[in-house]
Protein backbone atom coordinates (compact mmCIF):
# COMPACT_ATOMS: atom_id res chain seq x y z
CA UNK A 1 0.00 0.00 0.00
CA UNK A 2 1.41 3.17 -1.13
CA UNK A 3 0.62 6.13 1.58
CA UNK A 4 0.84 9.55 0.99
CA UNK A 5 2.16 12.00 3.63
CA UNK A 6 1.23 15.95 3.84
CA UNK A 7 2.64 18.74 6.35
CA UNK A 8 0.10 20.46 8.23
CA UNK A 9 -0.48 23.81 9.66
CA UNK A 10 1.11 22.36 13.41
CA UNK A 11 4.54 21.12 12.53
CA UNK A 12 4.32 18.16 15.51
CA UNK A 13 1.39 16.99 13.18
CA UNK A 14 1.94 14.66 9.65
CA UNK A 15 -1.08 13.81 7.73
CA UNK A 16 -1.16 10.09 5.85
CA UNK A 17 -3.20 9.69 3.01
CA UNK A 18 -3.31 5.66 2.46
CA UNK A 19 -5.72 6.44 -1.14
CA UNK A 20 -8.39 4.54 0.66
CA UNK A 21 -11.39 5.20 3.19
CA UNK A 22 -10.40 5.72 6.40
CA UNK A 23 -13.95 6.73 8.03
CA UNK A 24 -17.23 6.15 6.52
CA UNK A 25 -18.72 9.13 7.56
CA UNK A 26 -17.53 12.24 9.68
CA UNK A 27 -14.39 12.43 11.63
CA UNK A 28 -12.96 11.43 14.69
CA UNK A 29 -10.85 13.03 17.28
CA UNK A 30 -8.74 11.06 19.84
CA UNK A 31 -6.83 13.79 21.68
CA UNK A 32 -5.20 11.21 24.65
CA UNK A 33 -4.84 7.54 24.52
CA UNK A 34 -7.37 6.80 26.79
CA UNK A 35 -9.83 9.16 24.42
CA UNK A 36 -9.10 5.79 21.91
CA UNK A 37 -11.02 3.11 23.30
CA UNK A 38 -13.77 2.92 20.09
CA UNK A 39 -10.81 3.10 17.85
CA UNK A 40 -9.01 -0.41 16.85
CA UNK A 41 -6.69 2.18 14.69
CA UNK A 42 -6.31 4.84 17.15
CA UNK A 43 -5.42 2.38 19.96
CA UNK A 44 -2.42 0.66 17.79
CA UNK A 45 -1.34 4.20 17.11
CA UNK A 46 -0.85 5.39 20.38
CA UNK A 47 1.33 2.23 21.00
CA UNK A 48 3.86 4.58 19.07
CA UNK A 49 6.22 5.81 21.12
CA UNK A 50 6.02 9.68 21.29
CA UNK A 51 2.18 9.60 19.66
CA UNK A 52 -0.05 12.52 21.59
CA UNK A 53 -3.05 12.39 19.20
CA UNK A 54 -4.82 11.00 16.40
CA UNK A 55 -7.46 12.42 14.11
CA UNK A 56 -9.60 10.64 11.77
CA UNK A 57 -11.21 12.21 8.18
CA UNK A 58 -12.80 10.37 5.39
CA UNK A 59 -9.94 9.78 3.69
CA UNK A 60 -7.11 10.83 6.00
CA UNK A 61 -5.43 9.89 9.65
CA UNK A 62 -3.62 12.92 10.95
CA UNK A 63 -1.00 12.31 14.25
CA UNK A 64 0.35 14.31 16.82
CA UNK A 65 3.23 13.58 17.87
CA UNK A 66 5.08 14.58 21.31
CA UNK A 67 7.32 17.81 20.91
CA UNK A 68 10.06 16.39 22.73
CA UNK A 69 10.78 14.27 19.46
CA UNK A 70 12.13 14.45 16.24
């Protein structure tokens, strides 16, 4: 799977564009781990080391990491 990646306006933030669906409808914001519990992809993310948020769009997943990290 090929997956696109975008800068965003906050540079501790990289959004991935995988070229398929991500959400169905809406989007979905997971500012804290424990904020990921109805989110099989969210949870796996924050098993990243230095991951502070994840935010879901149709067709994108944006992440936060922590500043403290390249």
């Amino acid at each position: 799977m090929f997956i696109q990646t975008q800068d965003t306006p906050n540079p501790a933030t990289l959004k991935f564009i995988p070229g398929v669906p991500v959400m169905e409808r809406g989007t979905a914001d997971f500012p804290a781990e424990d904020s990921a519990a109805r989110s099989p992809l969210a949870r796996r993310l924050f098993q990243v080391d230095g991951v502070r948020g994840v935010f879901l769009g149709a067709d994108f997943v944006a992440v936060t990491k922590d500043d403290a990290l390249d």
